[in-house]
C-alpha atoms as a PDB file:
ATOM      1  CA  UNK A   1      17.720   1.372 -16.074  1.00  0.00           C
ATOM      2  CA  UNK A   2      14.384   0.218 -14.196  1.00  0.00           C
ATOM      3  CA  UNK A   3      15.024  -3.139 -11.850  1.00  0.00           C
ATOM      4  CA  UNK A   4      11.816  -3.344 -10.321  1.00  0.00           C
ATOM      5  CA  UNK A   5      10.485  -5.780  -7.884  1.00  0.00           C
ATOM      6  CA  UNK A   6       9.590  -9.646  -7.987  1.00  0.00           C
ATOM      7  CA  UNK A   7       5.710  -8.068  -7.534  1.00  0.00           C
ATOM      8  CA  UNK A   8       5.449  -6.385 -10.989  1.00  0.00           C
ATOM      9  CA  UNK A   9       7.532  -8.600 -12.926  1.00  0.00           C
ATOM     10  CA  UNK A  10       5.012 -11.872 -11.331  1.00  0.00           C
ATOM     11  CA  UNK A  11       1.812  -9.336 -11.671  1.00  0.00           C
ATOM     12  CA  UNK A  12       2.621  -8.722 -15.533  1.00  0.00           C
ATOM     13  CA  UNK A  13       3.158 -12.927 -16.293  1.00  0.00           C
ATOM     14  CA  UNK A  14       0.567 -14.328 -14.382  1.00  0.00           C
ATOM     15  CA  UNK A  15      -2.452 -15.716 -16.775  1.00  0.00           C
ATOM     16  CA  UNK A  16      -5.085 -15.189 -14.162  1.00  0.00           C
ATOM     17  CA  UNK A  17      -4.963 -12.377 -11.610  1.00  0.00           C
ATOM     18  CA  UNK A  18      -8.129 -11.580  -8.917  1.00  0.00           C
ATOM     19  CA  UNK A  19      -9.057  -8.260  -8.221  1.00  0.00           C
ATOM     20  CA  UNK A  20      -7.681  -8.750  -4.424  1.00  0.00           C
ATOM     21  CA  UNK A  21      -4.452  -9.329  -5.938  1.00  0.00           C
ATOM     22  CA  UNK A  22      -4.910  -6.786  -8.088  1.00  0.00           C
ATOM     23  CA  UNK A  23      -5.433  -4.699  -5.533  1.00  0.00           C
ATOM     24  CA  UNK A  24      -3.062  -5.572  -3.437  1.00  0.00           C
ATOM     25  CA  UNK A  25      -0.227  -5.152  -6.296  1.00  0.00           C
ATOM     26  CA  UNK A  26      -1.598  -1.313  -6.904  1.00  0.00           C
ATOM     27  CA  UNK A  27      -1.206  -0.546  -3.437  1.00  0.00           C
ATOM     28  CA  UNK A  28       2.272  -1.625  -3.514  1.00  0.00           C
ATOM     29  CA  UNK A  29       2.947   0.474  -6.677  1.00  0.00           C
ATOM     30  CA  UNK A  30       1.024   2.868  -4.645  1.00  0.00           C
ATOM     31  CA  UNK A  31       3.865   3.085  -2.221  1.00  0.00           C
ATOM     32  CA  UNK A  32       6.679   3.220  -4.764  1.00  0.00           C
ATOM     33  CA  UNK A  33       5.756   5.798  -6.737  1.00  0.00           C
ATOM     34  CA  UNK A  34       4.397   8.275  -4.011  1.00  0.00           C
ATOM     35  CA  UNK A  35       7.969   7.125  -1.374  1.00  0.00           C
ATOM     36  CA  UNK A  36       9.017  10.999  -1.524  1.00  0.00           C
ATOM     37  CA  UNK A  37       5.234  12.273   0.051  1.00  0.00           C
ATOM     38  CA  UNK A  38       4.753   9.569   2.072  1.00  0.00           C
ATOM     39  CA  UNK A  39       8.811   9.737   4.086  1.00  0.00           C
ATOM     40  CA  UNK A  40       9.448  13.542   3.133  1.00  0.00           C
ATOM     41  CA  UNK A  41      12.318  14.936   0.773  1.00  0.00           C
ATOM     42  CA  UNK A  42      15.139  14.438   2.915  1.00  0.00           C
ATOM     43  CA  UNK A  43      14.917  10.744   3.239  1.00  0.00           C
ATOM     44  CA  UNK A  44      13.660  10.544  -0.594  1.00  0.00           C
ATOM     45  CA  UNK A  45      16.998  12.167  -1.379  1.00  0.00           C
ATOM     46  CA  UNK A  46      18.778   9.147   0.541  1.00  0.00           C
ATOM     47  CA  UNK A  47      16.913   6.578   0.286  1.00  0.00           C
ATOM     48  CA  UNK A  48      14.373   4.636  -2.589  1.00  0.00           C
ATOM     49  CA  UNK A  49      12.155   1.274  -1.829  1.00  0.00           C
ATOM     50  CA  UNK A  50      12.720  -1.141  -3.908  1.00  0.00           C
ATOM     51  CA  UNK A  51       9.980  -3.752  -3.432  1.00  0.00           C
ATOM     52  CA  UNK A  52       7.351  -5.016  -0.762  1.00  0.00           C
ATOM     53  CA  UNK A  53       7.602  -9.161  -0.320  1.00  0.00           C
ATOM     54  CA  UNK A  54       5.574 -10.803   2.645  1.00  0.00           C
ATOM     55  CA  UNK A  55       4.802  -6.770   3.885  1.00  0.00           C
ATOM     56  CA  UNK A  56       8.287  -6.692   4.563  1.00  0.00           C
ATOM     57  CA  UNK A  57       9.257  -3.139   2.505  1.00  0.00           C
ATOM     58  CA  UNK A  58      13.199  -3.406   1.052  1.00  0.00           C
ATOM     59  CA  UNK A  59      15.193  -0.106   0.441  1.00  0.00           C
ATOM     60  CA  UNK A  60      18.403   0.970  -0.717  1.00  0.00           C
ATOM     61  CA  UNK A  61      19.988   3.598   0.836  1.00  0.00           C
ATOM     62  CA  UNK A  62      23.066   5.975  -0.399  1.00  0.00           C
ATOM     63  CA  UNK A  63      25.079   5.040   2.827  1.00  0.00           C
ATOM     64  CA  UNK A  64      25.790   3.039   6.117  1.00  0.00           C
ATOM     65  CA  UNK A  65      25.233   6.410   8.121  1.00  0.00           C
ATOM     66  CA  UNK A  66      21.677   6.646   6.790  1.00  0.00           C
ATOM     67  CA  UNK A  67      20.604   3.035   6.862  1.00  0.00           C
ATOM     68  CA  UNK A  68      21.713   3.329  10.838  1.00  0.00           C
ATOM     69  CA  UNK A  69      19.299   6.764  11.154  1.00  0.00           C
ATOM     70  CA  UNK A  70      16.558   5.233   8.925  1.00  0.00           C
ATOM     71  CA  UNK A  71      17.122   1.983  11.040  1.00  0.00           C
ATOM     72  CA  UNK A  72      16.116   4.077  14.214  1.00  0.00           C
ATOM     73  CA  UNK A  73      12.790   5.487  12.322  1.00  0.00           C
ATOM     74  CA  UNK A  74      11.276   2.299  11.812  1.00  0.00           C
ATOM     75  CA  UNK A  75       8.508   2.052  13.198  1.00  0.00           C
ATOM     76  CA  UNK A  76       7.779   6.085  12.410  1.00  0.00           C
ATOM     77  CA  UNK A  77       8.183   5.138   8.374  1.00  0.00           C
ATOM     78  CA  UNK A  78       6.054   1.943   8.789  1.00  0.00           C
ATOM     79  CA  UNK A  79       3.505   3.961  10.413  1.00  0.00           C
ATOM     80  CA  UNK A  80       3.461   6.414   7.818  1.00  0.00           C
ATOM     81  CA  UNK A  81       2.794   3.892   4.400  1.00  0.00           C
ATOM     82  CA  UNK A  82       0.462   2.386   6.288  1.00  0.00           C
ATOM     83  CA  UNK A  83      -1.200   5.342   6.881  1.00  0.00           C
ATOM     84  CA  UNK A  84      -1.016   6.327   3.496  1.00  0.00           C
ATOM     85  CA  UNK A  85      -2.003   3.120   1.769  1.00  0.00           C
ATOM     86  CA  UNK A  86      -4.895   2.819   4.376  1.00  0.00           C
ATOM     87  CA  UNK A  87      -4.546  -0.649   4.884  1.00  0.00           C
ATOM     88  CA  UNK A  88      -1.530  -3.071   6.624  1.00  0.00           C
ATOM     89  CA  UNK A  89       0.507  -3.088   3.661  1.00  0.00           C
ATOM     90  CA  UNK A  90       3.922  -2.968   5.316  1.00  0.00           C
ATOM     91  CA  UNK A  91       5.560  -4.721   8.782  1.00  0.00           C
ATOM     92  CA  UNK A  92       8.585  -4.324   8.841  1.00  0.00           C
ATOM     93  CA  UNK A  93      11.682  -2.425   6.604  1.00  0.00           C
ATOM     94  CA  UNK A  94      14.764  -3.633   5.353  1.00  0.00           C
ATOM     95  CA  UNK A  95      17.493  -1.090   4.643  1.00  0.00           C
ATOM     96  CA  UNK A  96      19.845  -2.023   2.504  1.00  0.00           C
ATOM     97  CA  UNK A  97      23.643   0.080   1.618  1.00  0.00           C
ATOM     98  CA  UNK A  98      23.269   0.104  -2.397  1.00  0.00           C
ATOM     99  CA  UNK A  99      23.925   2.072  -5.403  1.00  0.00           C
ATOM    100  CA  UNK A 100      21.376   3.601  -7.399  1.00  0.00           C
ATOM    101  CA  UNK A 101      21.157   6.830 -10.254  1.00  0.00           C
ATOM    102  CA  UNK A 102      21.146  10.381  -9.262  1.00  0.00           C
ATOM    103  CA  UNK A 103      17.428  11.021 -10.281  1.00  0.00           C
ATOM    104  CA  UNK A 104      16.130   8.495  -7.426  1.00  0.00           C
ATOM    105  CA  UNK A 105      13.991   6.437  -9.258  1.00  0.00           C
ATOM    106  CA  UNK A 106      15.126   3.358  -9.638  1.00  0.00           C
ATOM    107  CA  UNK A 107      18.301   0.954  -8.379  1.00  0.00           C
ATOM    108  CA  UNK A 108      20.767   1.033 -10.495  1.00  0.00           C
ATOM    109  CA  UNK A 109      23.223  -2.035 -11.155  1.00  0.00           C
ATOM    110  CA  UNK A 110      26.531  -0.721 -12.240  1.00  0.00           C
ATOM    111  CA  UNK A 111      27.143  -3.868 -14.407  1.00  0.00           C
ATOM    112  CA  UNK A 112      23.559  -3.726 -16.136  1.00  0.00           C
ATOM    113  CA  UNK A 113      23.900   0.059 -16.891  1.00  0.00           C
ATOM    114  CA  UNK A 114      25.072  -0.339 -20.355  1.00  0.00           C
ATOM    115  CA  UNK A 115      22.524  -2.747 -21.095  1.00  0.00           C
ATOM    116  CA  UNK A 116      19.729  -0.819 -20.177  1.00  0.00           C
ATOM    117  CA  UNK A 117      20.363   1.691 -23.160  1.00  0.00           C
ATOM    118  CA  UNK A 118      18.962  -0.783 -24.898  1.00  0.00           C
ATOM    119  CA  UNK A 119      15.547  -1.318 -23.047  1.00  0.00           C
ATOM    120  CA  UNK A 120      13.902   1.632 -25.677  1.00  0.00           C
ATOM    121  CA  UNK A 121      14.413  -0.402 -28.406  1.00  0.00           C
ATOM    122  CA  UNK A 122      12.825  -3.903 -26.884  1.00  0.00           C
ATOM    123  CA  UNK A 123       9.162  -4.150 -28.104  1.00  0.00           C
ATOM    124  CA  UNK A 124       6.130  -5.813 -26.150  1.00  0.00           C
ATOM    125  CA  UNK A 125       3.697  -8.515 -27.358  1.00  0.00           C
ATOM    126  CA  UNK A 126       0.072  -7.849 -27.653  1.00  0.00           C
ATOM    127  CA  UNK A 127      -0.405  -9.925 -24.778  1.00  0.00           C
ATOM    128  CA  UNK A 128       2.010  -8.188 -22.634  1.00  0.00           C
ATOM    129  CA  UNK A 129      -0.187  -5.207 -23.033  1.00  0.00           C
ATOM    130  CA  UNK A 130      -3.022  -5.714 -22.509  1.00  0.00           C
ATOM    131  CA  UNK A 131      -1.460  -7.739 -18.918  1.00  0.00           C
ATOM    132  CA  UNK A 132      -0.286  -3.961 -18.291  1.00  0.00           C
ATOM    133  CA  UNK A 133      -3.779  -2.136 -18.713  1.00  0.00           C
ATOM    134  CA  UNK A 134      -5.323  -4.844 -16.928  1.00  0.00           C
ATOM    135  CA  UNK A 135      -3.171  -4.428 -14.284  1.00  0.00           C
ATOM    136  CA  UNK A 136      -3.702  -0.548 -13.959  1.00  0.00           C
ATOM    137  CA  UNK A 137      -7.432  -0.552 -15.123  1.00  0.00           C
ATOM    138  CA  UNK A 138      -8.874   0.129 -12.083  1.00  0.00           C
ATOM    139  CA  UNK A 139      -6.449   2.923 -11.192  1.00  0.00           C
ATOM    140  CA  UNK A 140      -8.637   6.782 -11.219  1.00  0.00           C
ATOM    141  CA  UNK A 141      -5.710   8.826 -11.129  1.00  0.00           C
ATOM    142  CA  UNK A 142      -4.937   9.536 -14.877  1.00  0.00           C
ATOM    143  CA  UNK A 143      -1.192  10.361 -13.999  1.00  0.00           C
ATOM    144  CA  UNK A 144      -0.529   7.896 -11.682  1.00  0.00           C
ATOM    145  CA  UNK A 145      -1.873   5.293 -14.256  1.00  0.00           C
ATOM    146  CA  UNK A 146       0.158   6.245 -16.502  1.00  0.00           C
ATOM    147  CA  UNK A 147       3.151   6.461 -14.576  1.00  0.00           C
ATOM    148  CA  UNK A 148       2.917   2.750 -13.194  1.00  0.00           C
ATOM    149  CA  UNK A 149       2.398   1.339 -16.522  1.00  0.00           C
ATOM    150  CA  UNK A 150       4.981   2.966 -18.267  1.00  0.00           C
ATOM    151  CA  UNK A 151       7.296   1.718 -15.344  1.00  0.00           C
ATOM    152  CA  UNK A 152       5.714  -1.706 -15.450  1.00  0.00           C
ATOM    153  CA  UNK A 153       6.390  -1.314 -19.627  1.00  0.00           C
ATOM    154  CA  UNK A 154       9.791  -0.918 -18.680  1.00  0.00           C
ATOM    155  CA  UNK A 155      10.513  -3.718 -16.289  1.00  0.00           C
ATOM    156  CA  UNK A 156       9.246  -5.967 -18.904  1.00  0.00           C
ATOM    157  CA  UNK A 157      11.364  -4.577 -21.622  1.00  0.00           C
ATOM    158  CA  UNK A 158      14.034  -5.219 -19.060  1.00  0.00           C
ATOM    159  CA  UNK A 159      13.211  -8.569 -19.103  1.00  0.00           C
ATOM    160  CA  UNK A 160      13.248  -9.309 -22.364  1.00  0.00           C
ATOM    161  CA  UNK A 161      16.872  -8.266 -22.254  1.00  0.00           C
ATOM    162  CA  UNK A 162      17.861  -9.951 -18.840  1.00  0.00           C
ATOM    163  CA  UNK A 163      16.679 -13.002 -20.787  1.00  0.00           C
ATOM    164  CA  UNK A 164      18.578 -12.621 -24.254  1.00  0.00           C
ATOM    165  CA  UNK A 165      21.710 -12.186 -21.443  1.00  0.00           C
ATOM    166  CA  UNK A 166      21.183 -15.701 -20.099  1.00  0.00           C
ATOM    167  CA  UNK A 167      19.679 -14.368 -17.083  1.00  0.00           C
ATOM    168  CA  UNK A 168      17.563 -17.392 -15.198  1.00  0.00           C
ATOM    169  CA  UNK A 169      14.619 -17.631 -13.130  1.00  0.00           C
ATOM    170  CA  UNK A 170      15.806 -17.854  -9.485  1.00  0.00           C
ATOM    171  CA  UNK A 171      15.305 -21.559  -7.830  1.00  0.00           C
ATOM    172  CA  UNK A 172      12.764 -20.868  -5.363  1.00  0.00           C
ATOM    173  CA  UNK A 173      10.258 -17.923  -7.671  1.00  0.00           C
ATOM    174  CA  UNK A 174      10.059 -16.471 -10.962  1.00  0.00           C
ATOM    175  CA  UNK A 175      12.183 -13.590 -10.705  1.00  0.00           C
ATOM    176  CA  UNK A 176      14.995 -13.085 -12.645  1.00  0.00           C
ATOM    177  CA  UNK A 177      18.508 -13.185 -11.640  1.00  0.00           C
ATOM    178  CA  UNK A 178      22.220 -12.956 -13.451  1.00  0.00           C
ATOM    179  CA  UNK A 179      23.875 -15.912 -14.569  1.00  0.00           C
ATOM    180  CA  UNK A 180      26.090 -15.856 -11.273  1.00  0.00           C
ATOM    181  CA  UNK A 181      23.475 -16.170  -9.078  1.00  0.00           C
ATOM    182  CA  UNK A 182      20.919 -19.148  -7.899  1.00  0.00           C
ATOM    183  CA  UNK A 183      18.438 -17.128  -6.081  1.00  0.00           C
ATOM    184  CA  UNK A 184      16.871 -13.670  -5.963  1.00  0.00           C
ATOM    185  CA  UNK A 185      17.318 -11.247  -3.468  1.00  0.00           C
ATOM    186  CA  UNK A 186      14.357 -12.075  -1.420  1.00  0.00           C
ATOM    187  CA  UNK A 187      15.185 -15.533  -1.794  1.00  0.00           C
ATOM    188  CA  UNK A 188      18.485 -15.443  -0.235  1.00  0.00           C
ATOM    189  CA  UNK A 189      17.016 -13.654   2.646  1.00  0.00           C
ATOM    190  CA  UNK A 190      14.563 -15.700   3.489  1.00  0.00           C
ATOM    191  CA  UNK A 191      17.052 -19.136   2.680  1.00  0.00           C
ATOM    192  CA  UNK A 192      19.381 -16.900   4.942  1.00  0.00           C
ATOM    193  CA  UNK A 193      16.829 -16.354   8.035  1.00  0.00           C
ATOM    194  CA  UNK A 194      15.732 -20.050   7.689  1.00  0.00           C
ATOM    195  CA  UNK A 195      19.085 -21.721   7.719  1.00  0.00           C
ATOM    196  CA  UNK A 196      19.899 -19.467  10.923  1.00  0.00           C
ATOM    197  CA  UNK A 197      16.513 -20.403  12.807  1.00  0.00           C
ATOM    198  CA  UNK A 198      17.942 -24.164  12.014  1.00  0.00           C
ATOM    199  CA  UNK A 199      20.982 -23.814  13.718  1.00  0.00           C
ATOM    200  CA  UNK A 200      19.553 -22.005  16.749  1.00  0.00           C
ATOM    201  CA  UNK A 201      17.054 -25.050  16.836  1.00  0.00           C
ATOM    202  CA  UNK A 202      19.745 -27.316  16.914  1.00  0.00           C
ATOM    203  CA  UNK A 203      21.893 -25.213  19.584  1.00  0.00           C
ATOM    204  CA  UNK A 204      18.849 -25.424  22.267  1.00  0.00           C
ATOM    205  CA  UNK A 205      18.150 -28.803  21.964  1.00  0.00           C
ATOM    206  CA  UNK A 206      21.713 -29.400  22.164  1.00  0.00           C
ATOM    207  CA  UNK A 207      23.969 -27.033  23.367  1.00  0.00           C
ATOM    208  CA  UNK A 208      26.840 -28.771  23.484  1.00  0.00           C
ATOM    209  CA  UNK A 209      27.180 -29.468  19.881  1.00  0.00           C
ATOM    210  CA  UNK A 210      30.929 -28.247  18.111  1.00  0.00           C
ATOM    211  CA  UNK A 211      30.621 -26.828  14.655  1.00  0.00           C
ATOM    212  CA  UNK A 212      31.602 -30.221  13.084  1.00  0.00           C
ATOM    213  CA  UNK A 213      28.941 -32.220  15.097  1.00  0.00           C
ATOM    214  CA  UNK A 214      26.561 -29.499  13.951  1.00  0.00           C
ATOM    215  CA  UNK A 215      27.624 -29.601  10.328  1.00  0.00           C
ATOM    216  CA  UNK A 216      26.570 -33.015   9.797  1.00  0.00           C
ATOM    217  CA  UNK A 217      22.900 -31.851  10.759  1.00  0.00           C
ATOM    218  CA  UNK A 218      22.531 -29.032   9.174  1.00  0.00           C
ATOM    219  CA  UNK A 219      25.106 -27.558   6.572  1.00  0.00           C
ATOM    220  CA  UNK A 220      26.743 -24.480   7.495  1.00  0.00           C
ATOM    221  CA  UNK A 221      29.392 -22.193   7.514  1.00  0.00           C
ATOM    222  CA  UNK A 222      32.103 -21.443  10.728  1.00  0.00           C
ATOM    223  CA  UNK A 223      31.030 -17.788  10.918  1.00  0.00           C
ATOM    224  CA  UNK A 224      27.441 -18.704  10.173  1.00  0.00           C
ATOM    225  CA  UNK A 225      27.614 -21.439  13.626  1.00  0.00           C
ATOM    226  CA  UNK A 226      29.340 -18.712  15.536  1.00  0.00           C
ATOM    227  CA  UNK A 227      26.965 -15.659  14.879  1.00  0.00           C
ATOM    228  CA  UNK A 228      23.839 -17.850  16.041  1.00  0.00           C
ATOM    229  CA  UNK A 229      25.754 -19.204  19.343  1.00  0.00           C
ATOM    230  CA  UNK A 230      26.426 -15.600  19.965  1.00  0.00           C
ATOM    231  CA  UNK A 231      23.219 -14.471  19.453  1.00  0.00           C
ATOM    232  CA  UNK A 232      22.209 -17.986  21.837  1.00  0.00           C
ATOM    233  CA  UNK A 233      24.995 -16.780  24.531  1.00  0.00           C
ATOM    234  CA  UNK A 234      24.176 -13.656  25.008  1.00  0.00           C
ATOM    235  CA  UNK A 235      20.111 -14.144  24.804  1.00  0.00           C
ATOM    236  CA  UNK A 236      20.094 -17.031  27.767  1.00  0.00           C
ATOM    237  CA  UNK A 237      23.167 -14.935  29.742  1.00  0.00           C
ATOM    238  CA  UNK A 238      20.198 -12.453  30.110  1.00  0.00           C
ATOM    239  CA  UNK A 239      17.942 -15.265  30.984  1.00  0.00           C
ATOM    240  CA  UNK A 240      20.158 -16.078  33.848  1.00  0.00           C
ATOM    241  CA  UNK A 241      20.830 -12.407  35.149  1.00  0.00           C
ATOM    242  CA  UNK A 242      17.038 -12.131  35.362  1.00  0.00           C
ATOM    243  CA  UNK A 243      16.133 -15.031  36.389  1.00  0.00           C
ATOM    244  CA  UNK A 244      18.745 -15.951  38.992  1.00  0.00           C
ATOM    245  CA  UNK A 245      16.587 -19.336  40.021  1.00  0.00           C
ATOM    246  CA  UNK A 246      15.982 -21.099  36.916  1.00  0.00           C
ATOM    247  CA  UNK A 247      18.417 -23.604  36.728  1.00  0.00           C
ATOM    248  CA  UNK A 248      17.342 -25.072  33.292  1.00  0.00           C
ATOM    249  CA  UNK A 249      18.399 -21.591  31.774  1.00  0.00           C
ATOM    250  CA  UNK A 250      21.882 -21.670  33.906  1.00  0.00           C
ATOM    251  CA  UNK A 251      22.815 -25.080  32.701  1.00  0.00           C
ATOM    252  CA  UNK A 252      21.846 -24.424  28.969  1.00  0.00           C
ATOM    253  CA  UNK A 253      24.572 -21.422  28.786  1.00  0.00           C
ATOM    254  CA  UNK A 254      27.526 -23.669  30.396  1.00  0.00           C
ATOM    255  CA  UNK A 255      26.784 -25.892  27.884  1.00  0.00           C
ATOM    256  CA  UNK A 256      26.904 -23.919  25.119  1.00  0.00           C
ATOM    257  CA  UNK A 257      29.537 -21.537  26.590  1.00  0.00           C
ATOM    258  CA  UNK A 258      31.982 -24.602  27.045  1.00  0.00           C
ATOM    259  CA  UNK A 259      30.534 -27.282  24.914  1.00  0.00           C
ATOM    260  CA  UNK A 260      29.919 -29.602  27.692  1.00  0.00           C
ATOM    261  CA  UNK A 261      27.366 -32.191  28.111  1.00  0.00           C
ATOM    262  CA  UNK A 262      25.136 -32.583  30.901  1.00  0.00           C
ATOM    263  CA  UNK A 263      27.232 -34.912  32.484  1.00  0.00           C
ATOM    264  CA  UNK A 264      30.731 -33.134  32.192  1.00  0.00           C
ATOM    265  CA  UNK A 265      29.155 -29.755  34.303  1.00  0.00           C
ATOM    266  CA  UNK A 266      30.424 -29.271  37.984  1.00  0.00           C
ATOM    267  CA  UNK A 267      29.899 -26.255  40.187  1.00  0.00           C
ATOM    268  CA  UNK A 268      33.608 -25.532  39.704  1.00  0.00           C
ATOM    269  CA  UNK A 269      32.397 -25.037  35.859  1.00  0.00           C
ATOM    270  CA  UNK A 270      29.132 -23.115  36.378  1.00  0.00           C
ATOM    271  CA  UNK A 271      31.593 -20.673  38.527  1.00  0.00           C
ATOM    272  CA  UNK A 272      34.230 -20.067  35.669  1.00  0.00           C
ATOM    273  CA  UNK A 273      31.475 -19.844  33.434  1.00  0.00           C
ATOM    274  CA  UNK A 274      29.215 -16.808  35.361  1.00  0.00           C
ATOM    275  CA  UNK A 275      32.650 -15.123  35.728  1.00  0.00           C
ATOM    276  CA  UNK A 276      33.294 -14.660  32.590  1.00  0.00           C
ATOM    277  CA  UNK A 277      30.170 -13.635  31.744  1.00  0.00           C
ATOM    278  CA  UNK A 278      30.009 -10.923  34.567  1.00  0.00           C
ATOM    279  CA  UNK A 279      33.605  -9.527  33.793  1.00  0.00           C
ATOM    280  CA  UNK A 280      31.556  -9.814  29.777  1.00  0.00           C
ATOM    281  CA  UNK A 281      29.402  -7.099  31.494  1.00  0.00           C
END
């Protein structure tokens, strides 16, 4: 079963497409299809991208041991499509721990599997075809043309039958997603970086706020409040080892550290407060 990316499924639909977007699309396909030349076998055989949204490149990989090594060749791999597509197509990767079928090709949902036996028999309009060779028109290479649009075919097909399975268009794009779900993948990341940048907002400009008092700005979960004052604690504790002077930096992690407000901090508090942080170190 083929589940491509939110790019080929919006490429194929759209009624008017530029050549820049065109182009832009094919290099992304580009990408895909060549992953194996461009990283080498050995991550190939671990690892398969799975789209390219806002130049950020998603993959799924077979494990949490290689998304930790692939984590640490970053900026190597980023170098490398770049290179290859010969423009800025990708800034940053997102690994990802995920299934997908033995002959690396495509991600493989183990709840759609069944379904996708299916996807031969699912025929194309007129219009849908000639979207596809519009698409790949300007593509020289014979094979890869016909690779992409017999993949693009396919993710169409697809489609069709996510569709006749009361799959929905997410809330915030056009791609399609299961019955269970509101938003894409994509989606949720991006909803999920947002809502975090939120609460961090809300932490600086007022560190003293509890999770309830926070709530009732900006809806959240416990863990979600906690992870960003961690990630707030530990980012101005570093402030204040660095910058021993800087008082404004000082107060801001007692505040958030105890949940105090301006007016409740003493030295005797500021004391207890670096102490625990140094023993922290």
């Amino acid at each position: 079963m083929i589940k491509i990316n939110k790019l080929i499924s919006t490429a194929i639909n759209e009624k008017a497409l530029n050549k820049d977007a065109n182009l832009q699309k094919l290099n992304n396909y580009n990408v895909l299809y060549h992953w194996e030349k461009i990283v080498g076998k050995d991550i190939a055989l671990q690892s398969i991208p799975v789209n390219i949204e806002n130049k950020i490149l998603f993959v799924a990989v077979n494990n949490s041991v290689w998304c930790q090594h692939l984590s640490m060749l970053k900026d190597d791999i980023i170098y490398k499509i770049n290179k290859f597509a010969g423009v800025l197509l990708v800034e940053d990767l997102k690994f990802r721990n995920q299934y997908y079928d033995k002959n690396k090709r495509a991600i493989v949902d183990k709840k759609e599997y069944n379904l996708a036996n299916n996807i031969a028999q699912i025929k194309l309009t007129k219009e849908e075809n000639d979207k596809v060779n519009e698409l790949t028109a300007t593509i020289t290479d014979e094979k890869l043309r016909k690779n992409l649009k017999k993949l693009m075919v396919k993710n169409l097909a697809f489609n069709k039958i996510k569709v006749d399975n009361n799959w929905h268009k997410c809330l915030n794009c056009d791609t399609l997603c299961s019955k269970q779900e509101q938003y894409c993948t994509v989606c949720k990341i991006q909803r999920k970086a947002e809502k975090a940048s939120k609460i961090r907002k809300l932490l600086i400009e007022a560190p003293w706020l509890t999770y309830a008092e926070l709530n009732s700005y900006e809806n959240c979960t416990s863990k979600e409040f906690i992870n960003e004052k961690i990630i707030l604690l530990n980012y101005y504790a570093d402030l204040v080892a660095n910058n021993k002077d800087n008082k404004i930096y000082l107060l801001t992690l007692v505040m958030l550290f105890n949940g105090a407000k301006m007016e409740e901090i003493n030295d005797n508090l500021i004391q207890k407060t670096l102490t625990k942080f140094r023993r922290k170190k």
